[in-house]
PDB file of N, CA and C in Angstrom:
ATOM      1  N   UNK A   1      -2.588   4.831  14.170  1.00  0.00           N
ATOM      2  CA  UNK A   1      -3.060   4.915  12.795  1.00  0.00           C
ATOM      3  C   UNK A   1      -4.176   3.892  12.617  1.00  0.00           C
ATOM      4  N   UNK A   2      -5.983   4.376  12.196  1.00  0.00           N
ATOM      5  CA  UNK A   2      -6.486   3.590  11.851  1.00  0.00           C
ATOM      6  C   UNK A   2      -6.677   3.416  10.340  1.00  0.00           C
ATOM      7  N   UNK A   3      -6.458   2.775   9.980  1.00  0.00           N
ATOM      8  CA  UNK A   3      -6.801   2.390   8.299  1.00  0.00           C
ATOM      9  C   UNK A   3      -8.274   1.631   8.156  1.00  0.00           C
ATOM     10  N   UNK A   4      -9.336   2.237   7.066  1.00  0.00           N
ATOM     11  CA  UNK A   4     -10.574   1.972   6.984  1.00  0.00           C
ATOM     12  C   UNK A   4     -10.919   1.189   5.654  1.00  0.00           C
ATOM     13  N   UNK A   5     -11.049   0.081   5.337  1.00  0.00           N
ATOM     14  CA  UNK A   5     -10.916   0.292   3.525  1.00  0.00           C
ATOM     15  C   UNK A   5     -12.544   0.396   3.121  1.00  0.00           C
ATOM     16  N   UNK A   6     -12.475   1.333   2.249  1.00  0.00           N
ATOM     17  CA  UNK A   6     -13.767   1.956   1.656  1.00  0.00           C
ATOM     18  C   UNK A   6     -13.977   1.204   0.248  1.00  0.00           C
ATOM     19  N   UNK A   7     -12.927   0.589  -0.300  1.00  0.00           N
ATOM     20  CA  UNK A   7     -13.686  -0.528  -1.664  1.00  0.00           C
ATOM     21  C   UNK A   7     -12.503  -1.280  -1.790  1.00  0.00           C
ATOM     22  N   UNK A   8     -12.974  -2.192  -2.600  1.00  0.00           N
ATOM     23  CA  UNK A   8     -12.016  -3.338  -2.884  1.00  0.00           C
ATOM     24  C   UNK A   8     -12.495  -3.958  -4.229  1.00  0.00           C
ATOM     25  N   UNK A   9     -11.542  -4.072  -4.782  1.00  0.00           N
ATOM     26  CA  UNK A   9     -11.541  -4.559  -6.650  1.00  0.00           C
ATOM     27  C   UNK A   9     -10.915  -6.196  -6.692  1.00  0.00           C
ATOM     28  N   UNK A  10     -11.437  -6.917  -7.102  1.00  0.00           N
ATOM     29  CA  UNK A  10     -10.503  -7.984  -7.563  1.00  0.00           C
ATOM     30  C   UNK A  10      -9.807  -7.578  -9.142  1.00  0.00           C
ATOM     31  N   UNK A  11      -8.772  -7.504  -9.598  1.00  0.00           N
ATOM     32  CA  UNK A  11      -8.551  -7.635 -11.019  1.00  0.00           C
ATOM     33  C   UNK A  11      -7.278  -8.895 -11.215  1.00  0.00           C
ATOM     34  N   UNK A  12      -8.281  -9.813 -11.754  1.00  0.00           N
ATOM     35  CA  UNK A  12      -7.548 -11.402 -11.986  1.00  0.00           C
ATOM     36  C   UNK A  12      -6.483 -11.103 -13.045  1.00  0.00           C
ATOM     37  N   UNK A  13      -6.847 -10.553 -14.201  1.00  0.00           N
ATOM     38  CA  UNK A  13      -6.102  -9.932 -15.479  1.00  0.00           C
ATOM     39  C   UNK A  13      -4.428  -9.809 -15.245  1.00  0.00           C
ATOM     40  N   UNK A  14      -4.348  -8.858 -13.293  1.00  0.00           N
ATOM     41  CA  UNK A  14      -3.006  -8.165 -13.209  1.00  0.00           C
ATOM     42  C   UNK A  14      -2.898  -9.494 -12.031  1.00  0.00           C
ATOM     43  N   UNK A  15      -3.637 -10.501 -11.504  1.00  0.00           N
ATOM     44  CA  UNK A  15      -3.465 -10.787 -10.435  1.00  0.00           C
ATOM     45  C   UNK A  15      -3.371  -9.980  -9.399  1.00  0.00           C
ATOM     46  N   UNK A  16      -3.895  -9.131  -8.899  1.00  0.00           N
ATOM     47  CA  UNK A  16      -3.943  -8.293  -7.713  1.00  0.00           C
ATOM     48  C   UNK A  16      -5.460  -7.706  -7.382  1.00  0.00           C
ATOM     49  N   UNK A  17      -5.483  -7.515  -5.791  1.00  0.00           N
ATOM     50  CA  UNK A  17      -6.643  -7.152  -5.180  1.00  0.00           C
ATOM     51  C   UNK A  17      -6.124  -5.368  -5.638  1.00  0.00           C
ATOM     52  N   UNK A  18      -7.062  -4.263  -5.369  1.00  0.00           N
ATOM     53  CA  UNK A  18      -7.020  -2.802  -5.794  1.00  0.00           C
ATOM     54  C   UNK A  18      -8.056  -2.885  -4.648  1.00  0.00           C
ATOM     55  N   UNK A  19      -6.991  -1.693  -3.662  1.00  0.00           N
ATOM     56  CA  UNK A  19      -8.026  -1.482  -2.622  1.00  0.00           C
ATOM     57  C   UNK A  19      -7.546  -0.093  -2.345  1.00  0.00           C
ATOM     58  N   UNK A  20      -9.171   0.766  -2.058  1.00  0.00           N
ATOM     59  CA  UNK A  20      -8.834   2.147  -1.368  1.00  0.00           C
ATOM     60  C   UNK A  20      -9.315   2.161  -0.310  1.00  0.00           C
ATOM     61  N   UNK A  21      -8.922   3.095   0.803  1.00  0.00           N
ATOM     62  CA  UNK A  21      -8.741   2.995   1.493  1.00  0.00           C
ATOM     63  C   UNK A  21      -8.668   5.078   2.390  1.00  0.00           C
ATOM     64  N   UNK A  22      -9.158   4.744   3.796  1.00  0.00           N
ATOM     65  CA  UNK A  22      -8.597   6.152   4.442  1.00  0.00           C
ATOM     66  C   UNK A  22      -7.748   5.413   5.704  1.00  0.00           C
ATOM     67  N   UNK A  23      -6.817   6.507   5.940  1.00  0.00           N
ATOM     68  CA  UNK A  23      -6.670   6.170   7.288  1.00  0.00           C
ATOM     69  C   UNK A  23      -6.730   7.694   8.359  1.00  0.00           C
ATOM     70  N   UNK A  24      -6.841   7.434   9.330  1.00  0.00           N
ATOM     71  CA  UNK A  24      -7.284   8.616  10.568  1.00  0.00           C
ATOM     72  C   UNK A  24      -5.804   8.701  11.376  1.00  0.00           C
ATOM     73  N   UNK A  25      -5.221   9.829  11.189  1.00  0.00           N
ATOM     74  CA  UNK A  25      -4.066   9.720  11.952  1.00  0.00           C
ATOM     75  C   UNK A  25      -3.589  11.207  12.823  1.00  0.00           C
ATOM     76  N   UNK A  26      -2.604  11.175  13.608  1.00  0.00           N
ATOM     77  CA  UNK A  26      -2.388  12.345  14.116  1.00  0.00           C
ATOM     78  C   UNK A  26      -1.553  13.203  13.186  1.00  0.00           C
ATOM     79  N   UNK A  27      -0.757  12.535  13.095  1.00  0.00           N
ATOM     80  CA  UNK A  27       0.535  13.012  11.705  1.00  0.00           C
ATOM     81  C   UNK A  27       0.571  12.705   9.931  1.00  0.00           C
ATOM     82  N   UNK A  28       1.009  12.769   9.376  1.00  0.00           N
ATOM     83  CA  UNK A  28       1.055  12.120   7.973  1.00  0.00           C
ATOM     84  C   UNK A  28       1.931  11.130   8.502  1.00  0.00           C
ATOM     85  N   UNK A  29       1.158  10.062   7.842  1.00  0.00           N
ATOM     86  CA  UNK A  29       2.246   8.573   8.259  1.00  0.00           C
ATOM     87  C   UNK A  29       3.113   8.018   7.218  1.00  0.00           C
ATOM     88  N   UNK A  30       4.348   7.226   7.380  1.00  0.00           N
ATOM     89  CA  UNK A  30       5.428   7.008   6.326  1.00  0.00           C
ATOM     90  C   UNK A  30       4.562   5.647   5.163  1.00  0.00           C
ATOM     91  N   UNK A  31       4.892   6.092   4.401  1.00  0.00           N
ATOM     92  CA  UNK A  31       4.779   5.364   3.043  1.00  0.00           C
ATOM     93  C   UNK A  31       4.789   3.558   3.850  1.00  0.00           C
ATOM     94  N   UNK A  32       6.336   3.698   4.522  1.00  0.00           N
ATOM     95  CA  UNK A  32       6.647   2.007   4.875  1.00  0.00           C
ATOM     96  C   UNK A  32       5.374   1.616   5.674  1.00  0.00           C
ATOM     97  N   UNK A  33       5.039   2.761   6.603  1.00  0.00           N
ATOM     98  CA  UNK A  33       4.317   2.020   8.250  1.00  0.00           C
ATOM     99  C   UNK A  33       3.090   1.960   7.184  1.00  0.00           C
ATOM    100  N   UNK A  34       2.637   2.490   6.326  1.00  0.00           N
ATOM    101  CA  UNK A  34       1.314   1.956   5.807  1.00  0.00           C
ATOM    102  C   UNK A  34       1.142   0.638   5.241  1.00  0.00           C
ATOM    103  N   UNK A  35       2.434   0.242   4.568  1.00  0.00           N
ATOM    104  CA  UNK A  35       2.482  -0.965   4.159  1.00  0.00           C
ATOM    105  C   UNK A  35       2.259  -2.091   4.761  1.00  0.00           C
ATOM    106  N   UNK A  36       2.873  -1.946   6.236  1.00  0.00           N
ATOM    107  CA  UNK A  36       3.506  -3.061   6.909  1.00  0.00           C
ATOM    108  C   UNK A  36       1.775  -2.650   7.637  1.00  0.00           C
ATOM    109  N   UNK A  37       1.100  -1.794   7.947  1.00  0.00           N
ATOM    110  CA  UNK A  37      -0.058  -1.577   8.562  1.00  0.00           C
ATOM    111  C   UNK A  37      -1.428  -2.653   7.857  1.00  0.00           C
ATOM    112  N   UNK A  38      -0.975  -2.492   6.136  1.00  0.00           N
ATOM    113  CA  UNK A  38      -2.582  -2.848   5.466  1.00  0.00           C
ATOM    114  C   UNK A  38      -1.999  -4.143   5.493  1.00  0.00           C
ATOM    115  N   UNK A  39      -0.531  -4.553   5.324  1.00  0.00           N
ATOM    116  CA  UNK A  39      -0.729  -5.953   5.426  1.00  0.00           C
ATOM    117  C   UNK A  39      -1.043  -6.841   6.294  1.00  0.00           C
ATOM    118  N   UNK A  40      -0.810  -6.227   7.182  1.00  0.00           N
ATOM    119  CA  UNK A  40      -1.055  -6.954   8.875  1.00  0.00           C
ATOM    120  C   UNK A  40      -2.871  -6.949   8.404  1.00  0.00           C
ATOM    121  N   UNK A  41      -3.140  -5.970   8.465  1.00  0.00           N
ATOM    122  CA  UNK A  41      -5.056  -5.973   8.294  1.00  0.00           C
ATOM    123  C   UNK A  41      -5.398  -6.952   7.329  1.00  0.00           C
ATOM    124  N   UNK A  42      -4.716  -7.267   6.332  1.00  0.00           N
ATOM    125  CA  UNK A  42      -5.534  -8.046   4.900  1.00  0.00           C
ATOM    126  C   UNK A  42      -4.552  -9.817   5.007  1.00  0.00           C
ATOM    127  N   UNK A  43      -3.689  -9.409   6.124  1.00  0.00           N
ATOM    128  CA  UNK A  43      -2.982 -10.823   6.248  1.00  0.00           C
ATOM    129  C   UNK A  43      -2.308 -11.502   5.064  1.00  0.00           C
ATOM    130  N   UNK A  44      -2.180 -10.696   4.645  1.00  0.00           N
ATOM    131  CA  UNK A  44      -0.787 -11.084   3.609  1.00  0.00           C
ATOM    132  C   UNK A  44       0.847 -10.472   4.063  1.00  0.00           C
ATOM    133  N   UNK A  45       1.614 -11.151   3.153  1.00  0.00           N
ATOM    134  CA  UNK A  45       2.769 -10.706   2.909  1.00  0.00           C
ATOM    135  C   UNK A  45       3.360  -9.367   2.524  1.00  0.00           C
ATOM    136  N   UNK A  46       4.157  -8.562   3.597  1.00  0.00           N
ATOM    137  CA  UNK A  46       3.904  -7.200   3.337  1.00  0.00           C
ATOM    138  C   UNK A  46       4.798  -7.260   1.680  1.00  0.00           C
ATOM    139  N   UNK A  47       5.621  -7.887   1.367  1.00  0.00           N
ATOM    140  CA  UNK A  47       6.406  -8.002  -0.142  1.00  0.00           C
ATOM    141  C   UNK A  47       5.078  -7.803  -1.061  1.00  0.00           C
ATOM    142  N   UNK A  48       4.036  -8.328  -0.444  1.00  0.00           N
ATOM    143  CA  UNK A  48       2.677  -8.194  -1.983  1.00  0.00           C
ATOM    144  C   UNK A  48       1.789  -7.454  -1.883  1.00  0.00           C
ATOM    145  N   UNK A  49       2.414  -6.241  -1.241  1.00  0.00           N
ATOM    146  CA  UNK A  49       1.396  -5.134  -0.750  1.00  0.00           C
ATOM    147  C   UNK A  49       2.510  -3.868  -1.335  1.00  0.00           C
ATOM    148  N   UNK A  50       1.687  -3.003  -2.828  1.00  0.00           N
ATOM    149  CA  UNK A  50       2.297  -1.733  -2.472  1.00  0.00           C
ATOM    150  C   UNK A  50       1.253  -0.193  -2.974  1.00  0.00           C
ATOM    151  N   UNK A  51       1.843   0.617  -1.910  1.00  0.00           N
ATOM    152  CA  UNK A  51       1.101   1.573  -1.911  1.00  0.00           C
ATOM    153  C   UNK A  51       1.305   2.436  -2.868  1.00  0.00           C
ATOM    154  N   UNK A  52       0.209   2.761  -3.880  1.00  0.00           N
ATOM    155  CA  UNK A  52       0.216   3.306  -4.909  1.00  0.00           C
ATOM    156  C   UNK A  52      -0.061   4.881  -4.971  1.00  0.00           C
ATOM    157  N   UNK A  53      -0.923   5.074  -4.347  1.00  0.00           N
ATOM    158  CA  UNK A  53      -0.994   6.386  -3.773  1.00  0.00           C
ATOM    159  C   UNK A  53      -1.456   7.021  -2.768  1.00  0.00           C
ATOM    160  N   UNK A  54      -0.813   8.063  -1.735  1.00  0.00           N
ATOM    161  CA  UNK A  54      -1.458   8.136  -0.213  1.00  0.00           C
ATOM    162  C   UNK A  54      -1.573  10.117  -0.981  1.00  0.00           C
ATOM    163  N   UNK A  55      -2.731  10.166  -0.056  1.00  0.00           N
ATOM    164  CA  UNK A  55      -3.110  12.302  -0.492  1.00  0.00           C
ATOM    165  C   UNK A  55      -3.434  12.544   0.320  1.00  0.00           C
ATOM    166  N   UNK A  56      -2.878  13.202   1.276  1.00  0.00           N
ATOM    167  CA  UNK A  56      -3.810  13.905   3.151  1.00  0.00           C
ATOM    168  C   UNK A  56      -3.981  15.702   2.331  1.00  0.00           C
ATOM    169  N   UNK A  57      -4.849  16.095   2.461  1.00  0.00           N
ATOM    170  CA  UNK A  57      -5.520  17.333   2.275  1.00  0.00           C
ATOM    171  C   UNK A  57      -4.747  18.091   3.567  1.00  0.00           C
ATOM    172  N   UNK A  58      -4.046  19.292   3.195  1.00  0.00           N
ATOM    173  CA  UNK A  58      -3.701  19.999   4.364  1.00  0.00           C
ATOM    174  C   UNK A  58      -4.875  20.584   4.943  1.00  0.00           C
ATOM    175  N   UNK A  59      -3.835  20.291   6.707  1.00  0.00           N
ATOM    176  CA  UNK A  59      -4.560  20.811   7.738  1.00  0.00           C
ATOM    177  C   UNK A  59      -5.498  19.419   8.573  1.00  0.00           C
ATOM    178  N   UNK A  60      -5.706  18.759   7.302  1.00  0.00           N
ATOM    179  CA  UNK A  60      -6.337  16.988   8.166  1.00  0.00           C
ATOM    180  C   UNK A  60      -5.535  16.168   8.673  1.00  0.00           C
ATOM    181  N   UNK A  61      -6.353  15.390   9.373  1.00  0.00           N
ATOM    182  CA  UNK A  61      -5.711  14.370  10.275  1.00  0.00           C
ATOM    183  C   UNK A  61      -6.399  13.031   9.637  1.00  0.00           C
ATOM    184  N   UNK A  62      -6.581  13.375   8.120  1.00  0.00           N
ATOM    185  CA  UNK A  62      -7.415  12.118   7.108  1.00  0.00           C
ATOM    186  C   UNK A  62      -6.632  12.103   5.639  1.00  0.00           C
ATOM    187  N   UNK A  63      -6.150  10.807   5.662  1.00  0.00           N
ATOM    188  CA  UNK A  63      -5.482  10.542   4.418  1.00  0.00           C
ATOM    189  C   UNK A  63      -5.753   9.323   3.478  1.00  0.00           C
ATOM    190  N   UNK A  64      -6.295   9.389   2.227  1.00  0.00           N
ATOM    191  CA  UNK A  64      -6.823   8.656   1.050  1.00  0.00           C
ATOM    192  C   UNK A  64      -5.734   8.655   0.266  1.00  0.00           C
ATOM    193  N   UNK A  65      -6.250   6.869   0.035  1.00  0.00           N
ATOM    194  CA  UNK A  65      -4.744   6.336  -0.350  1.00  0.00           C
ATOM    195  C   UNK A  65      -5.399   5.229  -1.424  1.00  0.00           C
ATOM    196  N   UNK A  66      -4.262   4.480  -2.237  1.00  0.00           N
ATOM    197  CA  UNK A  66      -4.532   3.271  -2.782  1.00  0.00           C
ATOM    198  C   UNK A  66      -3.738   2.454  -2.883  1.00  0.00           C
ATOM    199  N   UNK A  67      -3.931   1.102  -2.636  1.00  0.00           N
ATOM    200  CA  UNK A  67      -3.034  -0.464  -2.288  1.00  0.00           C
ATOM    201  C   UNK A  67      -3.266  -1.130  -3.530  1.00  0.00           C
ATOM    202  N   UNK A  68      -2.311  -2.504  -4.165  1.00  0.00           N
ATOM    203  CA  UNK A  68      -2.242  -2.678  -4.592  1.00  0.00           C
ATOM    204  C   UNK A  68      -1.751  -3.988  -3.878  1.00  0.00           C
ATOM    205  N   UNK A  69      -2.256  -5.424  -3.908  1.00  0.00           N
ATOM    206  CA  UNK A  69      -2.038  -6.319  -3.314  1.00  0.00           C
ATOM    207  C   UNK A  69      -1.912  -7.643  -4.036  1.00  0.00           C
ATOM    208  N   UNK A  70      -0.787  -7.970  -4.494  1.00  0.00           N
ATOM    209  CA  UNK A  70      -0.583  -8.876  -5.269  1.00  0.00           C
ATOM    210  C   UNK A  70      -0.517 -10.432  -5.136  1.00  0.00           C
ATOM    211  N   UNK A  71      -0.881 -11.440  -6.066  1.00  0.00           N
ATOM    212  CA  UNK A  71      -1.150 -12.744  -5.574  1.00  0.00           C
ATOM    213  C   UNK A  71       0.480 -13.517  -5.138  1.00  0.00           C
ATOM    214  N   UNK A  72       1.363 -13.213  -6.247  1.00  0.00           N
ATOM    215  CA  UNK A  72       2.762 -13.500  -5.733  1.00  0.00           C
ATOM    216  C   UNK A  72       3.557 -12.159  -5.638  1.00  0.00           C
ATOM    217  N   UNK A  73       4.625 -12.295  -5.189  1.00  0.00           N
ATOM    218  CA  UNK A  73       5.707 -11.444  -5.277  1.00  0.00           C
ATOM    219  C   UNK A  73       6.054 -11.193  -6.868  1.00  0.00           C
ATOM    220  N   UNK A  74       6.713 -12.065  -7.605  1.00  0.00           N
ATOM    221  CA  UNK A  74       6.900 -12.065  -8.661  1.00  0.00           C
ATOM    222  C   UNK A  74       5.881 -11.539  -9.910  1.00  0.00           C
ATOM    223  N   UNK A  75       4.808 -11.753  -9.829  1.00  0.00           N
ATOM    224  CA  UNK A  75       3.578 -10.950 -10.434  1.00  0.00           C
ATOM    225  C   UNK A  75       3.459  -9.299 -10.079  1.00  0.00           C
ATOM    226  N   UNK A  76       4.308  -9.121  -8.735  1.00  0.00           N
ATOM    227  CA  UNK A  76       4.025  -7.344  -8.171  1.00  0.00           C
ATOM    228  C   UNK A  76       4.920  -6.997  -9.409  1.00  0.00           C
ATOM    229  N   UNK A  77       6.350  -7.933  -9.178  1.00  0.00           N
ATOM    230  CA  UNK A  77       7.287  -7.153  -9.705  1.00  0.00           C
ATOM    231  C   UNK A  77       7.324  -7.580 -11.023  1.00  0.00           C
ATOM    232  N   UNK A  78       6.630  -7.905 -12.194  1.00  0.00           N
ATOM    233  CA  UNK A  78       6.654  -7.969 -13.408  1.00  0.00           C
ATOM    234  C   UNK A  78       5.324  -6.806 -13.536  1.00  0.00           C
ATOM    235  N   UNK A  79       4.233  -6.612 -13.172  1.00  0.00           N
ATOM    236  CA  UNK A  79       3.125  -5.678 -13.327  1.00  0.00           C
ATOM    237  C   UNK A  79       3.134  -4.176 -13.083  1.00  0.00           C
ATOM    238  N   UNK A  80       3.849  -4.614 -11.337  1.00  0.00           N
ATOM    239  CA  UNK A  80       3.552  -2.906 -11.050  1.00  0.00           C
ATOM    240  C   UNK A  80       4.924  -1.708 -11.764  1.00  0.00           C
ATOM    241  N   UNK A  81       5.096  -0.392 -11.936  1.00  0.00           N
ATOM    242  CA  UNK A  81       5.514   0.246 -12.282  1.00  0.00           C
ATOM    243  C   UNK A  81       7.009   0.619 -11.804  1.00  0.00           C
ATOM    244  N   UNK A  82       7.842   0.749 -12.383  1.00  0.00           N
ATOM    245  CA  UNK A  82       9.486   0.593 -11.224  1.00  0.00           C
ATOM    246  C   UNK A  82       9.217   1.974 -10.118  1.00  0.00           C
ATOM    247  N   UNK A  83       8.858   3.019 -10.446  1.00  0.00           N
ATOM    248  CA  UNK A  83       8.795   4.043  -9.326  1.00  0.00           C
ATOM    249  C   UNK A  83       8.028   3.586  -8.220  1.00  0.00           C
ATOM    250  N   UNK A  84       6.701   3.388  -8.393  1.00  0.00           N
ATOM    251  CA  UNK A  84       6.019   2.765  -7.249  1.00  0.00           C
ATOM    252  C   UNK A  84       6.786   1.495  -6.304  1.00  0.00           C
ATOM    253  N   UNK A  85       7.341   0.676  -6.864  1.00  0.00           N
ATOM    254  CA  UNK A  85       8.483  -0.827  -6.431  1.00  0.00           C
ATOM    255  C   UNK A  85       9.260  -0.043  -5.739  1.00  0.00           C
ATOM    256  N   UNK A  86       9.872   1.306  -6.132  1.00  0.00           N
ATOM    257  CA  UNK A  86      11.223   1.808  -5.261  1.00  0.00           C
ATOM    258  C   UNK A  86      10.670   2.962  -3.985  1.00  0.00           C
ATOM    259  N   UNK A  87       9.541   3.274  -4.437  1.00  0.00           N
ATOM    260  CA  UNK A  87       8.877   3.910  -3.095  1.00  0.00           C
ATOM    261  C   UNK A  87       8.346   3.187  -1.907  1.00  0.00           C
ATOM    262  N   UNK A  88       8.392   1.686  -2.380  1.00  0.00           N
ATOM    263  CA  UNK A  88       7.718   0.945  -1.566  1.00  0.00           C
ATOM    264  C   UNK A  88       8.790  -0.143  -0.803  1.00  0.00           C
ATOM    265  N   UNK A  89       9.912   0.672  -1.052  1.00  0.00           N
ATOM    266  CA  UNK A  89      11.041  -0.323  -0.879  1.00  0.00           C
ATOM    267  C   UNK A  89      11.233   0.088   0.973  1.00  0.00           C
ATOM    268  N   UNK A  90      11.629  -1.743   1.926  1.00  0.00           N
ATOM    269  CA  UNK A  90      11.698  -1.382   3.003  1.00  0.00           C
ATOM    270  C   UNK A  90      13.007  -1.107   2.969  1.00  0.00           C
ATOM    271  N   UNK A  91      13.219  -0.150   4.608  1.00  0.00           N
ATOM    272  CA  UNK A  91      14.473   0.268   4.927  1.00  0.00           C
ATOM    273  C   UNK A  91      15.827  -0.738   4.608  1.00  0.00           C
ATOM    274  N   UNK A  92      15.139  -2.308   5.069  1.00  0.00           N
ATOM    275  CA  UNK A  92      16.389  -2.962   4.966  1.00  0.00           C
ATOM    276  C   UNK A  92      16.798  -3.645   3.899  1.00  0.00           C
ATOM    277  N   UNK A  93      15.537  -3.411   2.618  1.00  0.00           N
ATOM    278  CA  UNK A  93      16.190  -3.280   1.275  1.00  0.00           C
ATOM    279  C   UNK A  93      17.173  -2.673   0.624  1.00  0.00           C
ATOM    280  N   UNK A  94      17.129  -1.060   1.197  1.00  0.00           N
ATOM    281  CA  UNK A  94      17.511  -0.130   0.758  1.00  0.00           C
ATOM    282  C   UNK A  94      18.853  -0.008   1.311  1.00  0.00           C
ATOM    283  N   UNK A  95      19.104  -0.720   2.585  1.00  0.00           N
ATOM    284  CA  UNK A  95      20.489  -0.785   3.010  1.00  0.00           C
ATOM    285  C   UNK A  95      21.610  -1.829   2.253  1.00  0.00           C
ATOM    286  N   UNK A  96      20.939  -2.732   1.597  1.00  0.00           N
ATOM    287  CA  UNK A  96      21.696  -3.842   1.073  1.00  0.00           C
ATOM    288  C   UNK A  96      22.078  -4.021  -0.337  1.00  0.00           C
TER     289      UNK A  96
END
């Protein structure tokens, strides 16, 4: 999976970077591996990274997406939306 980012927003207001983004893949890739993917690239904490929306056009091997990268943890989770927080939840959240 390569991930490309095509713009990047600062918005101080929410505390968070707003970044879009494609990535080039063979398959549609999971919600988690993108997470744990843009954070490794932007070197943050994957907890302050969540993916807001991924759209692959059938039949491509190209999927446009949008991140949401927050300054603390605690700022994701007072700002961002509860559906997006529970889609973005890792496996070993979800076990505990």
């Amino acid at each position: 999976m390569k991930i490309t980012v095509i713009s990047t927003k600062d918005n101080p207001l929410l505390g968070r970077r707003e970044i879009d983004f494609e990535i080039q893949h063979p398959s549609t890739p999971r919600r988690v591996d993108v997470r744990k993917e843009m954070a490794a690239q932007m070197g943050v904490d994957v907890e302050k990274v969540y993916i807001v929306k991924l759209e692959t056009k059938t039949g491509s091997h190209r999927t446009l997406g949008r991140a949401h990268i927050y300054d603390t943890v605690e700022r994701a989770l007072l700002v961002e939306r509860e559906h997006i927080v529970e889609r973005n939840k890792l496996p070993e959240e979800e076990e505990g």
